[in-house]
C-alpha atoms as a PDB file:
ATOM      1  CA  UNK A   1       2.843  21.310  10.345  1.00  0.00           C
ATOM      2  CA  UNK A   2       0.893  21.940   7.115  1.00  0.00           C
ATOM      3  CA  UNK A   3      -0.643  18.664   5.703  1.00  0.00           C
ATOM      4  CA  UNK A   4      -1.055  18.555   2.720  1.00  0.00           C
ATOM      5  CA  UNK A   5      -4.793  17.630   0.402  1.00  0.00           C
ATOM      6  CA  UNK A   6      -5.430  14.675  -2.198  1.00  0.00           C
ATOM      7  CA  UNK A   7      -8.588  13.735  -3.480  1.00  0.00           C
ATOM      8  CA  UNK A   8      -8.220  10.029  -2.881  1.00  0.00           C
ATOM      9  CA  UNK A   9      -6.261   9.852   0.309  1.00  0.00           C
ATOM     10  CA  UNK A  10      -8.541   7.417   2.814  1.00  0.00           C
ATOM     11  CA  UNK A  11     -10.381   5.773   0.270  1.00  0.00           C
ATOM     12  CA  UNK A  12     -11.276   2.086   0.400  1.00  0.00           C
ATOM     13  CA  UNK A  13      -7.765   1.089  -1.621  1.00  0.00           C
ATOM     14  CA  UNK A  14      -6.063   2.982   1.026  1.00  0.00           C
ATOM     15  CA  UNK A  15      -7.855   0.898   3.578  1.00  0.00           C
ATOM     16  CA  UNK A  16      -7.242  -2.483   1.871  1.00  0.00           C
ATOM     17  CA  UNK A  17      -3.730  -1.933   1.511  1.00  0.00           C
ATOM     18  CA  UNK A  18      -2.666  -0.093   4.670  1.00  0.00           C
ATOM     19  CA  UNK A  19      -4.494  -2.878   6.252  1.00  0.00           C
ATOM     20  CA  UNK A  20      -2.172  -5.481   4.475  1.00  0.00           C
ATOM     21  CA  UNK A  21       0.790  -3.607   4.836  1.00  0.00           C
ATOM     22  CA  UNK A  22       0.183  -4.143   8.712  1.00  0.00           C
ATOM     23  CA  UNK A  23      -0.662  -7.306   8.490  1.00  0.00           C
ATOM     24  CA  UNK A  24       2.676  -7.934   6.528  1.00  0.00           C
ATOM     25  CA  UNK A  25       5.111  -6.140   8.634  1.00  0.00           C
ATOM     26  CA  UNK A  26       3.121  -7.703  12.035  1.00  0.00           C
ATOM     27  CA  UNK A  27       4.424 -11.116  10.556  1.00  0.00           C
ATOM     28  CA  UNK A  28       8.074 -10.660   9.247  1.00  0.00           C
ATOM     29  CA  UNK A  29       8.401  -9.304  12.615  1.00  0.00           C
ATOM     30  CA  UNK A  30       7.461 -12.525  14.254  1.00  0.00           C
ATOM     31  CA  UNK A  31      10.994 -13.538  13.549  1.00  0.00           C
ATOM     32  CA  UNK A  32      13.534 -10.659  15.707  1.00  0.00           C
ATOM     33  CA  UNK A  33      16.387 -10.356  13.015  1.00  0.00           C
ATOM     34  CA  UNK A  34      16.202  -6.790  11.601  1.00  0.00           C
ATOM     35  CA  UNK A  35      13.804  -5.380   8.804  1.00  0.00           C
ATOM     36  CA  UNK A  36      14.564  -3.151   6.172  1.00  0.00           C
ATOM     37  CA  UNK A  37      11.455  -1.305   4.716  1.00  0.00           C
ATOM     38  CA  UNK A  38      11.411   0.462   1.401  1.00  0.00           C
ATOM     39  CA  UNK A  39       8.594   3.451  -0.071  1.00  0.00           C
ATOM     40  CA  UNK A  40       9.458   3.912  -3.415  1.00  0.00           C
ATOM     41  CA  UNK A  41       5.965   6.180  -4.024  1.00  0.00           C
ATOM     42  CA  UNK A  42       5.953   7.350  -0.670  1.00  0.00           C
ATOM     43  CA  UNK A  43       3.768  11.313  -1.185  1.00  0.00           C
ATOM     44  CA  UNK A  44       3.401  13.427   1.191  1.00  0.00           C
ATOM     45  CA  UNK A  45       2.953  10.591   4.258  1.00  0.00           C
ATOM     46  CA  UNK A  46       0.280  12.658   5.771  1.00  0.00           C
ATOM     47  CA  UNK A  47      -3.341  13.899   4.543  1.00  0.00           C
ATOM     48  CA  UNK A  48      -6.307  15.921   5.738  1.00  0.00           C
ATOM     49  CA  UNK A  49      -9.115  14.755   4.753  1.00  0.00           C
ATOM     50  CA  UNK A  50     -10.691  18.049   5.932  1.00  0.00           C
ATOM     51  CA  UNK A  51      -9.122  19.429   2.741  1.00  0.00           C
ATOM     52  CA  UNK A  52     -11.724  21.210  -0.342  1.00  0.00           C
ATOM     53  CA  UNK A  53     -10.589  18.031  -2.283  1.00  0.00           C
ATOM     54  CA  UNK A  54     -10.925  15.058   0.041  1.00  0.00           C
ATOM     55  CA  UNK A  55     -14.127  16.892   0.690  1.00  0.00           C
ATOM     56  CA  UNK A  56     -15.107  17.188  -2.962  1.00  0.00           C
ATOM     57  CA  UNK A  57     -14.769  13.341  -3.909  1.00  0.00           C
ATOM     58  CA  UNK A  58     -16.383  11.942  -0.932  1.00  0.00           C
ATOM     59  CA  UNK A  59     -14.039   8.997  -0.645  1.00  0.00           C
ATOM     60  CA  UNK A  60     -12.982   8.545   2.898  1.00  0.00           C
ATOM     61  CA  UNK A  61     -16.029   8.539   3.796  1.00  0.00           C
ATOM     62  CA  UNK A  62     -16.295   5.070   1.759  1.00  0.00           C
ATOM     63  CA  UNK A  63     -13.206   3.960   3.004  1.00  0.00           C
ATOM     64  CA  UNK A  64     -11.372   5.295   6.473  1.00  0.00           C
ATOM     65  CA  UNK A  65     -14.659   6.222   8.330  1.00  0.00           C
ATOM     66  CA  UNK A  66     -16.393   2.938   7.385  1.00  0.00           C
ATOM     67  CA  UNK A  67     -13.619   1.419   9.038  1.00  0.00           C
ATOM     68  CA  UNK A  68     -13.126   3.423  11.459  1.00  0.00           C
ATOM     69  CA  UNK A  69     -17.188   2.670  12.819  1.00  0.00           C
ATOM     70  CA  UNK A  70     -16.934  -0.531  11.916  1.00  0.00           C
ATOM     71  CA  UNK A  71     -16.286  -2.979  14.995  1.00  0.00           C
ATOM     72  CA  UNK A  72     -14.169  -6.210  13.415  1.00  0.00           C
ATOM     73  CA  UNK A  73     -11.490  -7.257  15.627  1.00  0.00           C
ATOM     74  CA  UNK A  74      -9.229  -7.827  12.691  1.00  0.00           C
ATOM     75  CA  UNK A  75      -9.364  -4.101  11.950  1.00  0.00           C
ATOM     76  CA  UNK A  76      -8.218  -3.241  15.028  1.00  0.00           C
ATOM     77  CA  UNK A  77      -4.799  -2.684  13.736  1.00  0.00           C
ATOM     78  CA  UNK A  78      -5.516  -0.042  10.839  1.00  0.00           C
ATOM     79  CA  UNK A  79      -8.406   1.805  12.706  1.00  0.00           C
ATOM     80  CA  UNK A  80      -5.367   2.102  15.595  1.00  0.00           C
ATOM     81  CA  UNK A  81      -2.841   3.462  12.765  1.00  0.00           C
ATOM     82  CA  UNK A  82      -5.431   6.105  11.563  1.00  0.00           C
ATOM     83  CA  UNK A  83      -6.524   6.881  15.233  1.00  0.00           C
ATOM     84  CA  UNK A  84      -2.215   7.241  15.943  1.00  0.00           C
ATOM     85  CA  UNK A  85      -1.972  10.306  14.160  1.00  0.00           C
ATOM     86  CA  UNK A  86      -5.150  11.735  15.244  1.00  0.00           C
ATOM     87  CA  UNK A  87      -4.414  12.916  18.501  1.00  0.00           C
ATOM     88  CA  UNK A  88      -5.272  16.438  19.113  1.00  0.00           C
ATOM     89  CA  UNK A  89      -7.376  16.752  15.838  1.00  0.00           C
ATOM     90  CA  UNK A  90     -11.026  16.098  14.889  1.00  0.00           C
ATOM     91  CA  UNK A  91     -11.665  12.116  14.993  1.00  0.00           C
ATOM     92  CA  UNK A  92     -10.463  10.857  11.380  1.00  0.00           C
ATOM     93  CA  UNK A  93      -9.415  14.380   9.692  1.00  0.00           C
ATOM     94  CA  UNK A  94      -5.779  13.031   9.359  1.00  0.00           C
ATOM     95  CA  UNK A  95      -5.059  10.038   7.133  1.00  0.00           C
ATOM     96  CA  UNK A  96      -1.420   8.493   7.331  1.00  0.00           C
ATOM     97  CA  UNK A  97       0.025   7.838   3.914  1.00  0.00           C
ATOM     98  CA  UNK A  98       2.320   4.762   4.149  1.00  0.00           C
ATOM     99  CA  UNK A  99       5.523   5.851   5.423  1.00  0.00           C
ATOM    100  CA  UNK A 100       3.352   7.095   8.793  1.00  0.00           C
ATOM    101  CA  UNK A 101       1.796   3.782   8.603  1.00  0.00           C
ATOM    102  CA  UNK A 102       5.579   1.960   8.347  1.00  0.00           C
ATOM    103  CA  UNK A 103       7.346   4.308  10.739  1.00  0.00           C
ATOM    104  CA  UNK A 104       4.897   3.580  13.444  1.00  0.00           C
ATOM    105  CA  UNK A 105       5.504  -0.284  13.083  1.00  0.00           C
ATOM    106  CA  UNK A 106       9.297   0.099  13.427  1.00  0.00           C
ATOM    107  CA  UNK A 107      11.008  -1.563  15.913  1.00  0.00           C
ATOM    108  CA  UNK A 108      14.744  -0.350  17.193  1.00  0.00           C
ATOM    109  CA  UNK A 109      16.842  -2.532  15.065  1.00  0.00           C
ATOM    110  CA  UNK A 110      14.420  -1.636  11.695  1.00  0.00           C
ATOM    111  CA  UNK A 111      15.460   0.334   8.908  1.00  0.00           C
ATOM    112  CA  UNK A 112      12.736   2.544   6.837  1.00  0.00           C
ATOM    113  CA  UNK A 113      14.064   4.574   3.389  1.00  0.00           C
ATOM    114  CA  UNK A 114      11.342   6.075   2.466  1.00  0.00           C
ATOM    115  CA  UNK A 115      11.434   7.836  -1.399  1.00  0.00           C
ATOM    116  CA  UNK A 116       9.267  10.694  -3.121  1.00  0.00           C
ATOM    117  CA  UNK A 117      10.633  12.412  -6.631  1.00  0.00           C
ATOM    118  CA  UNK A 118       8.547  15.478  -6.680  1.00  0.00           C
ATOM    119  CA  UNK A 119      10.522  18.582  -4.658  1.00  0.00           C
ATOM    120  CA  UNK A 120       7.033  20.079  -2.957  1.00  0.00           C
ATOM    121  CA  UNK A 121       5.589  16.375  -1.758  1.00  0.00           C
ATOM    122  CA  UNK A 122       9.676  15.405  -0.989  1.00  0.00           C
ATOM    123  CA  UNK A 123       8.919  18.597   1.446  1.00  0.00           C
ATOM    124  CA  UNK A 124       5.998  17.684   3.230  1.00  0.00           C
ATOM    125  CA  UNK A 125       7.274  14.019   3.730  1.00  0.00           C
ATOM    126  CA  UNK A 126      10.352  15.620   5.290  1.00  0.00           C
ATOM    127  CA  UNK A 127       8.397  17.555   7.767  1.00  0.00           C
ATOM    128  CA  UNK A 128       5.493  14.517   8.316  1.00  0.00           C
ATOM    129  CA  UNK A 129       8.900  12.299   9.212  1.00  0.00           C
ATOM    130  CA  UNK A 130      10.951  14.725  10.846  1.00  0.00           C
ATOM    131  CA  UNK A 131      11.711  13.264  14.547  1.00  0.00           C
ATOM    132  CA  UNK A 132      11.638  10.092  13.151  1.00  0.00           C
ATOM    133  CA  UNK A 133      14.313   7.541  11.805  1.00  0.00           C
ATOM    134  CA  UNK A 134      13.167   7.565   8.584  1.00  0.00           C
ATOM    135  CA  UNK A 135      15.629   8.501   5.698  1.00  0.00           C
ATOM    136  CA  UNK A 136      14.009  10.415   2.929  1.00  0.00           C
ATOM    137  CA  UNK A 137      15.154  10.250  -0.795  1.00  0.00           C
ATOM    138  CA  UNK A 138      14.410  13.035  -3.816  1.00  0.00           C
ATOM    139  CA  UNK A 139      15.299  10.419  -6.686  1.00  0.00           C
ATOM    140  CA  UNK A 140      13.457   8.107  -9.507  1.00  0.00           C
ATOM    141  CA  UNK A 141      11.294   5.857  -8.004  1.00  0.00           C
ATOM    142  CA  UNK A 142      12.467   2.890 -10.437  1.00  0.00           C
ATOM    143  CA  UNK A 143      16.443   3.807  -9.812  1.00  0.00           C
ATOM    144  CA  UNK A 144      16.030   3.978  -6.029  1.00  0.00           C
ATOM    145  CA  UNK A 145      14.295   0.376  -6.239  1.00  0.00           C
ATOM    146  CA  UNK A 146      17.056  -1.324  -7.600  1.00  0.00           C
ATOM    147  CA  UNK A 147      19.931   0.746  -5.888  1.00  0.00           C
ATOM    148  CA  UNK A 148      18.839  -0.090  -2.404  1.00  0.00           C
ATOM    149  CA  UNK A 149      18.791  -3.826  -3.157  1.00  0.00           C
ATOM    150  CA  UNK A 150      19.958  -6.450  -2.040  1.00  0.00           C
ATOM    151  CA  UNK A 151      19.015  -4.991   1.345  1.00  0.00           C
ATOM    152  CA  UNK A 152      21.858  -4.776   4.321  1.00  0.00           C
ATOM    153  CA  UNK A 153      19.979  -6.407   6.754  1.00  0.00           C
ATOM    154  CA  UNK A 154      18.644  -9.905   5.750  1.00  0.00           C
ATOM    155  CA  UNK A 155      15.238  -9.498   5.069  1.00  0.00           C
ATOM    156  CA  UNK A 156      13.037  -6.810   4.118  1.00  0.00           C
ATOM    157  CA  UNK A 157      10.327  -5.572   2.050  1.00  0.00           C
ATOM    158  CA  UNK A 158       9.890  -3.019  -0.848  1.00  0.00           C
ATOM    159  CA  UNK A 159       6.553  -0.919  -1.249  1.00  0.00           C
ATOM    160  CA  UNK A 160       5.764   0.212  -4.947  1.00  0.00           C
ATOM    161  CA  UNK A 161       2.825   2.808  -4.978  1.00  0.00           C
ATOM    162  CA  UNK A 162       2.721   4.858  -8.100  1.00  0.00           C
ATOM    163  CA  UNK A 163      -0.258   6.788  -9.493  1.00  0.00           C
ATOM    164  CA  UNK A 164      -0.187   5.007 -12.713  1.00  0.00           C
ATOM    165  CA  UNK A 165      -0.237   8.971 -14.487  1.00  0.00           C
ATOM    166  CA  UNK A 166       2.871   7.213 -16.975  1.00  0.00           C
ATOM    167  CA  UNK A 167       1.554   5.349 -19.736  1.00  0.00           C
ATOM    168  CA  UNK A 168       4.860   3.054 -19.342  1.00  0.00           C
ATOM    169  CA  UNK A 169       4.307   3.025 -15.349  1.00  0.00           C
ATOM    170  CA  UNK A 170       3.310  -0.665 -15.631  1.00  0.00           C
ATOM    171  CA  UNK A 171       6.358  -1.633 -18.188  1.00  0.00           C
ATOM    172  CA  UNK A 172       8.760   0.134 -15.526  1.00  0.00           C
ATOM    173  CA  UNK A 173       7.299  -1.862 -12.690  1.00  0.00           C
ATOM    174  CA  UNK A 174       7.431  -5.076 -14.584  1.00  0.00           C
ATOM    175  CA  UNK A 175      11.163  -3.922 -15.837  1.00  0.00           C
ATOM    176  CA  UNK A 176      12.450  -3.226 -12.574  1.00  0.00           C
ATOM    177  CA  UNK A 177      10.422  -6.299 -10.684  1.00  0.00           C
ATOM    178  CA  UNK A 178      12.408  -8.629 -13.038  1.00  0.00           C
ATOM    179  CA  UNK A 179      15.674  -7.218 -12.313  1.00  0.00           C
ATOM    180  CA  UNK A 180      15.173  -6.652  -8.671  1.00  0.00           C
ATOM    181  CA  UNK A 181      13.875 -10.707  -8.405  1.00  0.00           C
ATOM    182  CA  UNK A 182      17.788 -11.399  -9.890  1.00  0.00           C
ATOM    183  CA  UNK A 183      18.931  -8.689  -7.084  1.00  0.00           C
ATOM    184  CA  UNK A 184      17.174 -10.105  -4.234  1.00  0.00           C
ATOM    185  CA  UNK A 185      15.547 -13.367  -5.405  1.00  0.00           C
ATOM    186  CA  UNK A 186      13.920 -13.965  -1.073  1.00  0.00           C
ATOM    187  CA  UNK A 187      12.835 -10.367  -0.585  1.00  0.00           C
ATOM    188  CA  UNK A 188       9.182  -8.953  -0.320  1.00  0.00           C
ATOM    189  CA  UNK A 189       7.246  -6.634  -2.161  1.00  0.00           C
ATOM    190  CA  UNK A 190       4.649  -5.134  -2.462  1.00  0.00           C
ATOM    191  CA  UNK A 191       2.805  -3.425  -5.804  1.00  0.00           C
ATOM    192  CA  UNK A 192      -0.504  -1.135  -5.199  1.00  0.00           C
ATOM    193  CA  UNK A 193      -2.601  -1.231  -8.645  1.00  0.00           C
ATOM    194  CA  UNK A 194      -5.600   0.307  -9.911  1.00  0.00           C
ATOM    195  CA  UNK A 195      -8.495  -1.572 -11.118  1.00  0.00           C
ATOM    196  CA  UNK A 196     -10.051  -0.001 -13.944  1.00  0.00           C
ATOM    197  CA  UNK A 197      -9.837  -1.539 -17.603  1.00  0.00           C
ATOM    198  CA  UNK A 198     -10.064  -5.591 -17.159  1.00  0.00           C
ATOM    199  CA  UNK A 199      -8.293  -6.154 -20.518  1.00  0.00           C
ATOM    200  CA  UNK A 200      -5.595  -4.537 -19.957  1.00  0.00           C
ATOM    201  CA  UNK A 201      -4.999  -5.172 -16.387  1.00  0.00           C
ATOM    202  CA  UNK A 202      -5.625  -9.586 -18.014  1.00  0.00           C
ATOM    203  CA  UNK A 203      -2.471  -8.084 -20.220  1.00  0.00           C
ATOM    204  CA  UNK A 204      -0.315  -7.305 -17.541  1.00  0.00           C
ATOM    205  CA  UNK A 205      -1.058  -9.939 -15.237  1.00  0.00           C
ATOM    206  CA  UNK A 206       0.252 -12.098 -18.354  1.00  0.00           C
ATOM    207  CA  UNK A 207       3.528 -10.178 -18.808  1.00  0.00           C
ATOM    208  CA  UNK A 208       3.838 -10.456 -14.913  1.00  0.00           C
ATOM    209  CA  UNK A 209       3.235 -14.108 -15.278  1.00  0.00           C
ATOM    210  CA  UNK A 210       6.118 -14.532 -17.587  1.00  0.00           C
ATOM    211  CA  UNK A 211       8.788 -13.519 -15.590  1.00  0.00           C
ATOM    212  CA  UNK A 212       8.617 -16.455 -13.878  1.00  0.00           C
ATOM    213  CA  UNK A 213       8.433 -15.684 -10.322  1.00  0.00           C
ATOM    214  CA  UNK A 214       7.915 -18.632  -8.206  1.00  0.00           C
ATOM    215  CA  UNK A 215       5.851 -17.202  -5.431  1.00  0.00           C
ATOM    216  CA  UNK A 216       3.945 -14.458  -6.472  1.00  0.00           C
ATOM    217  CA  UNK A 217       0.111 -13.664  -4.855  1.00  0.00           C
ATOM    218  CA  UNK A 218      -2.537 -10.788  -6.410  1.00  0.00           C
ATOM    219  CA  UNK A 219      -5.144  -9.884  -3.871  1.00  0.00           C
ATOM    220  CA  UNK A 220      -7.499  -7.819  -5.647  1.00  0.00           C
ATOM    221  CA  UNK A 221     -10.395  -5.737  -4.047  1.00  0.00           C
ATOM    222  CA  UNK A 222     -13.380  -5.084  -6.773  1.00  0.00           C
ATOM    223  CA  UNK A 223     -15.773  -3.040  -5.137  1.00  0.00           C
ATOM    224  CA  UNK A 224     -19.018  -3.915  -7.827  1.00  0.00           C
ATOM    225  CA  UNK A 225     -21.106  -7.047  -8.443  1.00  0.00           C
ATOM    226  CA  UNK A 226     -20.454  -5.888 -11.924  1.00  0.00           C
ATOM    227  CA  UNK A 227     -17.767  -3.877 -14.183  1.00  0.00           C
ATOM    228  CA  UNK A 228     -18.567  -0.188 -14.168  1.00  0.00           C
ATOM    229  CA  UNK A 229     -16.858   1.179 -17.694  1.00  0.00           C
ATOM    230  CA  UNK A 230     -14.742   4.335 -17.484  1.00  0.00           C
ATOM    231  CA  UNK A 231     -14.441   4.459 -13.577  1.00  0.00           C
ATOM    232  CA  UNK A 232     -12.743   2.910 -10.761  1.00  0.00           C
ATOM    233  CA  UNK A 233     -13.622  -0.032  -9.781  1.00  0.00           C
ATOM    234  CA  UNK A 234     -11.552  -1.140  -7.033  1.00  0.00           C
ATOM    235  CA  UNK A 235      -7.422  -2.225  -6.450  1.00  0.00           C
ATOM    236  CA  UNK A 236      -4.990  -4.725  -5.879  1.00  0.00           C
ATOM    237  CA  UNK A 237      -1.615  -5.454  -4.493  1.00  0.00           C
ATOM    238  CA  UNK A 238       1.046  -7.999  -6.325  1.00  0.00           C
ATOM    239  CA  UNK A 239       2.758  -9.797  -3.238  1.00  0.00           C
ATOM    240  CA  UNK A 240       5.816 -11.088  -4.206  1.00  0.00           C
ATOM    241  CA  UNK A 241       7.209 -13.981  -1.182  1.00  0.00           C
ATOM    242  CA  UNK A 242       4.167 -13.406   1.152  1.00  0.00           C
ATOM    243  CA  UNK A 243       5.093 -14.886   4.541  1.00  0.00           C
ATOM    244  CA  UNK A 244       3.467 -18.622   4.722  1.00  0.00           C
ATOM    245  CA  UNK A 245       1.976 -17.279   8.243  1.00  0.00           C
ATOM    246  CA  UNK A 246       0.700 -14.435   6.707  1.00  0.00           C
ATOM    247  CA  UNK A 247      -1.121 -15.911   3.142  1.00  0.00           C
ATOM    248  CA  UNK A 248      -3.142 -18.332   6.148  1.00  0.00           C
ATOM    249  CA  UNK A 249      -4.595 -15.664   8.131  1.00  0.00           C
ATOM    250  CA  UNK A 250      -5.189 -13.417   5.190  1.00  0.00           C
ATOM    251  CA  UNK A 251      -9.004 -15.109   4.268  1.00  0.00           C
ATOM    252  CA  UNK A 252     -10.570 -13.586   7.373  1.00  0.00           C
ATOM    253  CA  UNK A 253      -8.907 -10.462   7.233  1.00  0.00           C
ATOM    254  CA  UNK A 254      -9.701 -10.034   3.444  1.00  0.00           C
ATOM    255  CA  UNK A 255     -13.565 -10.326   4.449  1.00  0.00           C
ATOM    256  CA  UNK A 256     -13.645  -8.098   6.814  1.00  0.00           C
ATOM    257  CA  UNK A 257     -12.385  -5.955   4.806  1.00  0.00           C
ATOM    258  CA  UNK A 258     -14.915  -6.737   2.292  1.00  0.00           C
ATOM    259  CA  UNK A 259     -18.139  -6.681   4.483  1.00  0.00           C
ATOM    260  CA  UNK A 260     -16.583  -3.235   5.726  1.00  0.00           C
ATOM    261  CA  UNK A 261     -16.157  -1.607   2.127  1.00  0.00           C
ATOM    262  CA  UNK A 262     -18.600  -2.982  -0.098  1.00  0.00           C
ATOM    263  CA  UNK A 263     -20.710  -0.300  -1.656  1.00  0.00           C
ATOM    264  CA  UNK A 264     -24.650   0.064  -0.764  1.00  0.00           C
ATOM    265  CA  UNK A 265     -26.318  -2.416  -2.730  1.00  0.00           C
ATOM    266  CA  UNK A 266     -23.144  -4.127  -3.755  1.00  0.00           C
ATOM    267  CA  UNK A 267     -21.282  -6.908  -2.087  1.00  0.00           C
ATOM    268  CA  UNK A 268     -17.991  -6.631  -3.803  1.00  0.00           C
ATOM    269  CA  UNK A 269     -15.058  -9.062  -3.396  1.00  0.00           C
ATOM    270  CA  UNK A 270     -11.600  -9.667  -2.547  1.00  0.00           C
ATOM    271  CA  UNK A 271      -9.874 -12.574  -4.450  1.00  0.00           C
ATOM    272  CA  UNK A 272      -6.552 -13.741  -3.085  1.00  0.00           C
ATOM    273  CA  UNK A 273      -4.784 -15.854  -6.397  1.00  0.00           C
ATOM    274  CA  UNK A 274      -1.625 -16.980  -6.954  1.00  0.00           C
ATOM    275  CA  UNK A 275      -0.431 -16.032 -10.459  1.00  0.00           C
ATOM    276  CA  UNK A 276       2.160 -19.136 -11.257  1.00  0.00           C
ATOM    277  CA  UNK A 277       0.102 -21.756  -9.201  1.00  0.00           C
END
C-alpha cells in the first residue's frame, strides 16, 4: 500500500484529539446497543511520517513521539492505536488518521461511514480501509452530515475534521450543526478546530453559543503561556452531548495530555468549558 504524506499528520492536535476520540467511543460503548460512527473529513486515514513533508515541519516529533516515550497510563490507549498500525514498519513512521483510529475500536454490531470529497485522498482511504467494514463516501462533507442523520441504530457519533482552507468553513459547520441538532437532537459530535486568531475564534464561539444547544463542551489545547501572532497556537474540539461518564474522567486525561505536549519552556493548557453553562 502507498501511504500517503501531510505536513501536519502526528502533531500534538492529532494527539489531543485521537486521544479523545478513544476516550469517547471507549464510553458509549460501555452501554452494548449498537454504534454508528460518522468521518465527515476523513483524508487519506493513513500517514508516513517518514514522508519529505512530515519530515520538513518537524511536528510529530512534538506530538506522536512525545507520546509515544512518554509513560502515563492514561495514554495507553492512543500510544496502542499508533503502535496498531505499526507492525512491520519502523517504530512510529505510520500515523493513523481517524477512520484507522475508529475502525480499530469497532465492535461487531458497529457501523463506521467514513467520507472524503477529494478523488486522489477518496483513493488512498479506500485502499487504507480495504478489508475492513468501513463504507467510504466521495460526496460534500456538509451534505453527507445531514443525509446520514438521524442515525439507524440508536446512538452514534459524528466526527467533523475540516482543514478550515474555506473562508465559510466555520459558517457551514455552524449551518449544518444547527440543522443536524433538529435532525438528531441526543446524538454526539465531535468538531476539530484550529487555534490561531483569538478574536475570531471569541466570534464563533458566540454564534455557536446562539444556537442554543443545551449540552455543548469546548476542550481547547493552547500550547503557549502566551499568544504567538500569525502561527498556530494549539486546537480544540466542540463536544456536543459528551457522555456524563466521560466529561468526569476527562480532567486527568486532559493533563496528561498537557504535561506530555507542552512545548520546552512552556507549560501550555487544556481548558475543558461548557459554552451554555
Amino acid at each position: 500500500m502507498n501511504y500517503r504524506h501531510s505536513y501536519h499528520a502526528g502533531n500534538s492536535a492529532d494527539v489531543v484529539k485521537h486521544s479523545l476520540l478513544i476516550a469517547l467511543v471507549r464510553t458509549l460503548q460501555l452501554k452494548q446497543g449498537a454504534l454508528t460512527l460518522i468521518d465527515t473529513h476523513a483524508g487519506c486515514g493513513l500517514y508516513d511520517l517518514g514522508g519529505e513533508q512530515a519530515q520538513r515541519t518537524g511536528e510529530a516529533t512534538h506530538g506522536v513521539l512525545r507520546a509515544l516515550a512518554d509513560v502515563h497510563p492514561l495514554l495507553d490507549d492512543y500510544r496502542a492505536a499508533v503502535q496498531a498500525v505499526n507492525a512491520g514498519a519502523d517504530a512510529g513512521r505510520l500515523y493513523p488518521g481517524s477512520p484507522q483510529i475508529l475502525v480499530e475500536l469497532l465492535r461487531p454490531q458497529d457501523v463506521l461511514i467514513l467520507n472524503e470529497k477529494h478523488p486522489e485522498d477518496a483513493r488512498a482511504l479506500r485502499g487504507a480501509m480495504r478489508g475492513t467494514v468501513a463504507a467510504v463516501h466521495e460526496r460534500d462533507a456538509y451534505e453527507l452530515w445531514l443525509a446520514m442523520l438521524p442515525t439507524r441504530t440508536s446512538r452514534g457519533m459524528v466526527v467533523v475534521d475540516p482543514p478550515y482552507e474555506q473562508t465559510d468553513e466555520r459558517d457551514r459547520i455552524t449551518a449544518t450543526l444547527a440543522a443536524a441538532h433538529r435532525k438528531w437532537a441526543h446524538g454526539v459530535t465531535v468538531i476539530w478546530y484550529p487555534l490561531k486568531d483569538r478574536a475570531t475564534h471569541e466570534q464563533w464561539k458566540y454564534k455557536l453559543r446562539r444556537l442554543g444547544i443545551p449540552k455543548f463542551l469546548a476542550v481547547e489545547h493552547w500550547l503557549y503561556d502566551a499568544d504567538q501572532p500569525g502561527i498556530y497556537n494549539g486546537a480544540g474540539l466542540f463536544i456536543v452531548n459528551p457522555p456524563y461518564a466521560f466529561t468526569q474522567a476527562l480532567p486527568p486525561l486532559l493533563e496528561a495530555l498537557r504535561a506530555a505536549l507542552a512545548p520546552e519552556g512552556h507549560r501550555g493548557e487544556i481548558i475543558a468549558d461548557w459554552l451554555n453553562s
